[in-house]
C-alpha atoms as a PDB file:
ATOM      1  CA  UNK A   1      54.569 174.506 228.306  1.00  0.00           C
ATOM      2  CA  UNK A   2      51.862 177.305 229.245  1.00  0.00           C
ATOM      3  CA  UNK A   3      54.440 179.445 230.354  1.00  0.00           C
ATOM      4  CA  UNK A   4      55.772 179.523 226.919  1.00  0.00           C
ATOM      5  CA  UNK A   5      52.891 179.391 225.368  1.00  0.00           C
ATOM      6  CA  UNK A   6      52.222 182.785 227.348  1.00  0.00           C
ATOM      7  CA  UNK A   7      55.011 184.261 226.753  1.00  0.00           C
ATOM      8  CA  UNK A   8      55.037 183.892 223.196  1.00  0.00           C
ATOM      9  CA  UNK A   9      51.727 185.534 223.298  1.00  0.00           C
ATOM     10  CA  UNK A  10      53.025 188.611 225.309  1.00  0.00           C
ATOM     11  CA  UNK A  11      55.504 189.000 222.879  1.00  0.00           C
ATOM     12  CA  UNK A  12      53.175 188.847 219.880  1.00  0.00           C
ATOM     13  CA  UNK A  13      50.491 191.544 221.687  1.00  0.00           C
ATOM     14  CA  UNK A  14      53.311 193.245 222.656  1.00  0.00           C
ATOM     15  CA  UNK A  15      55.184 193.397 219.061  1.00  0.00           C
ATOM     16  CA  UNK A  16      51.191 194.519 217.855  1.00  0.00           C
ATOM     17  CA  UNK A  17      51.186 197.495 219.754  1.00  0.00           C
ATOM     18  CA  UNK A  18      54.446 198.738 219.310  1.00  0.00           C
ATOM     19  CA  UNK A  19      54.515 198.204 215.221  1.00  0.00           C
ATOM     20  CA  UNK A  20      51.175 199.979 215.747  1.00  0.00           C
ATOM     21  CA  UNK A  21      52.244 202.922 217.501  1.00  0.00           C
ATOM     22  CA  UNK A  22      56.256 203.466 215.655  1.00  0.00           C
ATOM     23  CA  UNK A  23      54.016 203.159 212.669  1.00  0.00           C
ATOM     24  CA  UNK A  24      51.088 205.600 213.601  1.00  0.00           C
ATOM     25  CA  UNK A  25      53.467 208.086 214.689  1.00  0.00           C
ATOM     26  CA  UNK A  26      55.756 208.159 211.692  1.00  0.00           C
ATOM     27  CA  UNK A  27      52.345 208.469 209.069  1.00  0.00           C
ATOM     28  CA  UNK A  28      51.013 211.215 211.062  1.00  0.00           C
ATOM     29  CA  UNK A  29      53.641 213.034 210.669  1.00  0.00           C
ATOM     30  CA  UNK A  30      53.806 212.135 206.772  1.00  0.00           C
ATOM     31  CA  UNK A  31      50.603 213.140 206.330  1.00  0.00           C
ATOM     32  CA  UNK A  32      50.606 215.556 208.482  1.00  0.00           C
ATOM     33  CA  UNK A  33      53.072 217.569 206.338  1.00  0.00           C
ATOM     34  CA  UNK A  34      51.292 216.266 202.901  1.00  0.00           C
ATOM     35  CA  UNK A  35      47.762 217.745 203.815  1.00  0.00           C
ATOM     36  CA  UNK A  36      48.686 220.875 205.434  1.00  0.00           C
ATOM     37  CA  UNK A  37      46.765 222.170 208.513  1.00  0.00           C
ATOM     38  CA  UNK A  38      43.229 222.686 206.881  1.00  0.00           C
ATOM     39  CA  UNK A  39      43.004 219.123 204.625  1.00  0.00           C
ATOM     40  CA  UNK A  40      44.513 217.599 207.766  1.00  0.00           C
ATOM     41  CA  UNK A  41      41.751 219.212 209.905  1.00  0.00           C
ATOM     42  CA  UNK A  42      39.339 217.454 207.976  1.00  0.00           C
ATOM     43  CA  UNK A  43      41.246 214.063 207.609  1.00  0.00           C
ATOM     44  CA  UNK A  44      41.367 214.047 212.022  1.00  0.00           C
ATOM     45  CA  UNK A  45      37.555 214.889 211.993  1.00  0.00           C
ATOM     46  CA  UNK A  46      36.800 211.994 209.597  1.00  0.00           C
ATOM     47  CA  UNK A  47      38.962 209.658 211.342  1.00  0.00           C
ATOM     48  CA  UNK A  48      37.644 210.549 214.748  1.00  0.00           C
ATOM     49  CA  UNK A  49      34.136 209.976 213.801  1.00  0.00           C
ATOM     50  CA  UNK A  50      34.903 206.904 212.607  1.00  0.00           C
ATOM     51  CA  UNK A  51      36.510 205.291 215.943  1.00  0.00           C
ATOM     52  CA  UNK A  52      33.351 207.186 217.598  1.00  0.00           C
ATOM     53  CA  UNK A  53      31.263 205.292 215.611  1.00  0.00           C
ATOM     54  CA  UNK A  54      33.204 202.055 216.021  1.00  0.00           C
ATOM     55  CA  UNK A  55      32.616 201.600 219.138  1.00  0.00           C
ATOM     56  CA  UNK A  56      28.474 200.814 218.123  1.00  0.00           C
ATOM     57  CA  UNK A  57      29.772 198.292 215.668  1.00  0.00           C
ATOM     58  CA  UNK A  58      31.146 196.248 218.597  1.00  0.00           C
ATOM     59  CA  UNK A  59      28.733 196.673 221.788  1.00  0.00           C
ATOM     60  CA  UNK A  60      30.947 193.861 223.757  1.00  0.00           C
ATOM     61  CA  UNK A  61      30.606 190.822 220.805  1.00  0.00           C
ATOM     62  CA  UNK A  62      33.833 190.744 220.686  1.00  0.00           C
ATOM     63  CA  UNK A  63      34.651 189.897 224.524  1.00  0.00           C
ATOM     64  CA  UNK A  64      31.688 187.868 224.255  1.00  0.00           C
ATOM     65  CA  UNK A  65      33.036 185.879 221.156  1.00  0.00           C
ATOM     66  CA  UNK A  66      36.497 186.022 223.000  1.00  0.00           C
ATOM     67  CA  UNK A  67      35.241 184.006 226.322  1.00  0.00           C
ATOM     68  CA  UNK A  68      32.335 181.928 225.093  1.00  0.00           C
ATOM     69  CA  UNK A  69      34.486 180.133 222.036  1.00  0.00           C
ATOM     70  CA  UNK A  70      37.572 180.236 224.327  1.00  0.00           C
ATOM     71  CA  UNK A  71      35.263 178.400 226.826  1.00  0.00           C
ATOM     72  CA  UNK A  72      33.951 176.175 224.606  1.00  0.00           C
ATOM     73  CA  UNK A  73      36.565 175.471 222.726  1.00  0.00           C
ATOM     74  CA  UNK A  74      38.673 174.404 225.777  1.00  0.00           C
ATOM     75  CA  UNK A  75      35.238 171.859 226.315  1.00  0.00           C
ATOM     76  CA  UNK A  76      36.026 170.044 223.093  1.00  0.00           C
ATOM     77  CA  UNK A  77      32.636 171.535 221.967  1.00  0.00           C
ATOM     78  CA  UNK A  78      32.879 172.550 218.884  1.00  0.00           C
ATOM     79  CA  UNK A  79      29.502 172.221 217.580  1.00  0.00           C
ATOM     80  CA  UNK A  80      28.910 175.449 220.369  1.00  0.00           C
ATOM     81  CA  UNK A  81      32.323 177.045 219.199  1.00  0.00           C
ATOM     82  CA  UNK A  82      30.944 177.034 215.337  1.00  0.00           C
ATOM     83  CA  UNK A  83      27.403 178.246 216.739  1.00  0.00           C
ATOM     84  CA  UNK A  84      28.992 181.159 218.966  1.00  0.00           C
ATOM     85  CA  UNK A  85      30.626 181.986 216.262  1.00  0.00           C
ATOM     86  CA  UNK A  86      27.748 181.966 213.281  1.00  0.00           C
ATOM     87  CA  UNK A  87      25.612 183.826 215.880  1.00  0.00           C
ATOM     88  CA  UNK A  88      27.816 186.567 216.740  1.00  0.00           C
ATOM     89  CA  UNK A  89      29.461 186.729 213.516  1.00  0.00           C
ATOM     90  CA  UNK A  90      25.414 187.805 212.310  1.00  0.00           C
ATOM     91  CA  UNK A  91      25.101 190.069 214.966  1.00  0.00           C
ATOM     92  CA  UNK A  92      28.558 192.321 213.774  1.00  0.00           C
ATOM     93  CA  UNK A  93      27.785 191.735 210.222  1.00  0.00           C
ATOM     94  CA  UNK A  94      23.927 193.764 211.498  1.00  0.00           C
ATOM     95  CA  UNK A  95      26.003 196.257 213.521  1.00  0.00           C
ATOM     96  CA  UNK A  96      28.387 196.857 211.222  1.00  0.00           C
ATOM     97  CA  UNK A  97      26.177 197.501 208.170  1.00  0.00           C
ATOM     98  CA  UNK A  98      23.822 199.614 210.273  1.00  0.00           C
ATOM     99  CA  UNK A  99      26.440 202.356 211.466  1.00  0.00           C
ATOM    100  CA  UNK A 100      28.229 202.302 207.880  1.00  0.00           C
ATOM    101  CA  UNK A 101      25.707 202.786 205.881  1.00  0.00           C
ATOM    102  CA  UNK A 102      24.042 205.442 208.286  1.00  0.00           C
ATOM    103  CA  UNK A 103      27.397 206.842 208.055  1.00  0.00           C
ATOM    104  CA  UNK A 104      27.522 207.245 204.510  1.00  0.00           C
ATOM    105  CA  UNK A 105      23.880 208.564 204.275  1.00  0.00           C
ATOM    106  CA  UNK A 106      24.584 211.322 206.425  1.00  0.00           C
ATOM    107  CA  UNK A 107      27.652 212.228 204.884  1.00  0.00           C
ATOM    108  CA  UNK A 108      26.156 215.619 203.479  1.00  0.00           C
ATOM    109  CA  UNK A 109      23.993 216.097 206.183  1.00  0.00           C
ATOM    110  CA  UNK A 110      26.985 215.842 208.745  1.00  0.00           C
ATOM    111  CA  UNK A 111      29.503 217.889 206.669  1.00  0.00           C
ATOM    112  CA  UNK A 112      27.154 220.839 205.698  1.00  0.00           C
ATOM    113  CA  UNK A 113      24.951 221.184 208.304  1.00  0.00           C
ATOM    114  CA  UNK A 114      26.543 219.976 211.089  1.00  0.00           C
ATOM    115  CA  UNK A 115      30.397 220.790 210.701  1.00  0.00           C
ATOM    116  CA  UNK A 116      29.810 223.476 208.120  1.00  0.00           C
ATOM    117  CA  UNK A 117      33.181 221.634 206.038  1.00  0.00           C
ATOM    118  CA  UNK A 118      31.577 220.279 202.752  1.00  0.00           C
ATOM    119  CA  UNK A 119      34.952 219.302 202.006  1.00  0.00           C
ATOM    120  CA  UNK A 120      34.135 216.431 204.920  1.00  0.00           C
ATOM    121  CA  UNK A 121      31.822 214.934 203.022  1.00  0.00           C
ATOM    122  CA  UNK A 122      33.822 212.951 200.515  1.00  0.00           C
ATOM    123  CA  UNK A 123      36.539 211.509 203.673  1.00  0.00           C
ATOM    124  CA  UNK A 124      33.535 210.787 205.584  1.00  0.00           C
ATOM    125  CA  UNK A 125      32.050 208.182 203.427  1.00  0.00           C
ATOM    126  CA  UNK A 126      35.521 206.796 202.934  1.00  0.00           C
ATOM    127  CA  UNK A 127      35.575 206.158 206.544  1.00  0.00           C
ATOM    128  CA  UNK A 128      32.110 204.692 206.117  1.00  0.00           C
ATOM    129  CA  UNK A 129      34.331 201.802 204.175  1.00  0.00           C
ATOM    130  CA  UNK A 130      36.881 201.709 206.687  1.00  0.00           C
ATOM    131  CA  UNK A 131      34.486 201.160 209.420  1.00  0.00           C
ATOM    132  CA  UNK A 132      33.383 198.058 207.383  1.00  0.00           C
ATOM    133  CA  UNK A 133      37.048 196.994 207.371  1.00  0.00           C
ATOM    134  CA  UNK A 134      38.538 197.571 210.653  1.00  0.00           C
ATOM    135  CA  UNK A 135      35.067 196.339 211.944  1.00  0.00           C
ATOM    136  CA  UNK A 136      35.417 192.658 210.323  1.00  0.00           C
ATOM    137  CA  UNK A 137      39.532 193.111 210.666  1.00  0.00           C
ATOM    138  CA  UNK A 138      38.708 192.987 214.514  1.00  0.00           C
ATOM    139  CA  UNK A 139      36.350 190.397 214.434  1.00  0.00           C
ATOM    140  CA  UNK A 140      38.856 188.113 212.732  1.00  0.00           C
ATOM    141  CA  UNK A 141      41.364 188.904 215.327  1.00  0.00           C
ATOM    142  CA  UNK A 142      38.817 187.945 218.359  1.00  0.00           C
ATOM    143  CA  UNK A 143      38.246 184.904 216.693  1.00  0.00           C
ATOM    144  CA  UNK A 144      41.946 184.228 216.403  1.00  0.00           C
ATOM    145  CA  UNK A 145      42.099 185.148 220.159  1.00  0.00           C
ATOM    146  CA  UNK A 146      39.683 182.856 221.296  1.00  0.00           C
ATOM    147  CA  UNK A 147      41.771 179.794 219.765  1.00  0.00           C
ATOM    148  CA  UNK A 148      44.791 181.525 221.617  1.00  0.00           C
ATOM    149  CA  UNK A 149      46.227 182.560 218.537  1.00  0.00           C
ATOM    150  CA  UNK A 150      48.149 185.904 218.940  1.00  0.00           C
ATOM    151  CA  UNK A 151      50.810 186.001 215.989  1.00  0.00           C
ATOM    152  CA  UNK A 152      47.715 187.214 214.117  1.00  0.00           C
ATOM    153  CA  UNK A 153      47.485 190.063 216.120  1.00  0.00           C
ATOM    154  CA  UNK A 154      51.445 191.415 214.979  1.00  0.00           C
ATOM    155  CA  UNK A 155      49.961 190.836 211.315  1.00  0.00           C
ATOM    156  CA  UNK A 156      46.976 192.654 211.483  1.00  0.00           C
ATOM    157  CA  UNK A 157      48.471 195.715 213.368  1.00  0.00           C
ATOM    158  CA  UNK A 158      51.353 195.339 210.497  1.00  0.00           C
ATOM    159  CA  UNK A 159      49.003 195.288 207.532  1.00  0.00           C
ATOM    160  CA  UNK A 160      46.268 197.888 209.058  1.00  0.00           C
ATOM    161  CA  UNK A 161      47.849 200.836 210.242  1.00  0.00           C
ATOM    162  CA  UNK A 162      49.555 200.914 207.044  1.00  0.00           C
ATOM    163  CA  UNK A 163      46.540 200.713 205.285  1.00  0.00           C
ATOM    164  CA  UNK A 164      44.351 203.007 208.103  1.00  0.00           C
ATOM    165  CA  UNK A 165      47.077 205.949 207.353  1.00  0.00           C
ATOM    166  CA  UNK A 166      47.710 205.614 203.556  1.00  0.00           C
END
């Protein structure tokens, strides 16, 4: 029984990363050719600050939420599982505001003063939305983790790199 209960959830993490990368690969290379060298320039810069700045929207909640509701889940306690995950859930929601909205702030700053592109600006605070997104997307799928749910993993790695490269 666990042994194909952990199987099944190798294949879904497994089946996540692949549709991930096949599908990665083949819209970078779409837009790749649609943007041209300088408006792709820009597109990578925007994108790579946002995954910089992603990782201050998690600071470990996510592992945290993954072990303590896994934990206390397995307990029966699910008066601690709803609490772990109110808590936590209020914590992201702080973390997640915080660097988007800083993000979109210093949009112009960043762009003209900092990268001398003000062609950045406008992608920049569009990543200051998908921050917000992949952010909460992630949350979600620790939350499915923690009940040992991984099919939602394959879905979400479906759904979001079409949307993260479109």
């Amino acid at each position: 029984m666990l042994a194909k209960k952990v199987f099944r959830n190798v294949i879904y993490n497994s089946s996540s990363v692949f549709i991930g990368n096949v599908v990665g690969v083949i819209v970078t290379i779409y837009v790749a050719r649609a943007l041209k060298p300088d408006l792709f320039g820009i597109y990578s810069l925007a994108l790579s600050i946002a995954f910089l700045l992603l990782t201050f929207t998690d600071l470990g909640v996510n592992a945290t939420l993954i072990r303590n509701v896994a934990h206390a889940y397995g307990l029966g306690d699910y008066e601690l599982v709803r609490g772990y995950i109110r808590g936590l859930s209020k914590l992201r929601v702080l973390l997640v505001l915080v660097v988007s909205i800083i993000l979109f702030a210093s949009s112009d700053v960043l762009s003209i003063y900092v990268f001398h592109k003000s062609l950045l600006s406008d992608p920049l605070k569009i990543t200051s939305l998908f921050i917000l997104f992949f952010s909460f997307s992630g949350f979600l799928n620790a939350i499915f983790n923690a009940f040992n749910n991984f099919k939602a993993n394959s879905v979400k790695s479906a759904v979001l790199f079409f949307i993260i490269y479109l």
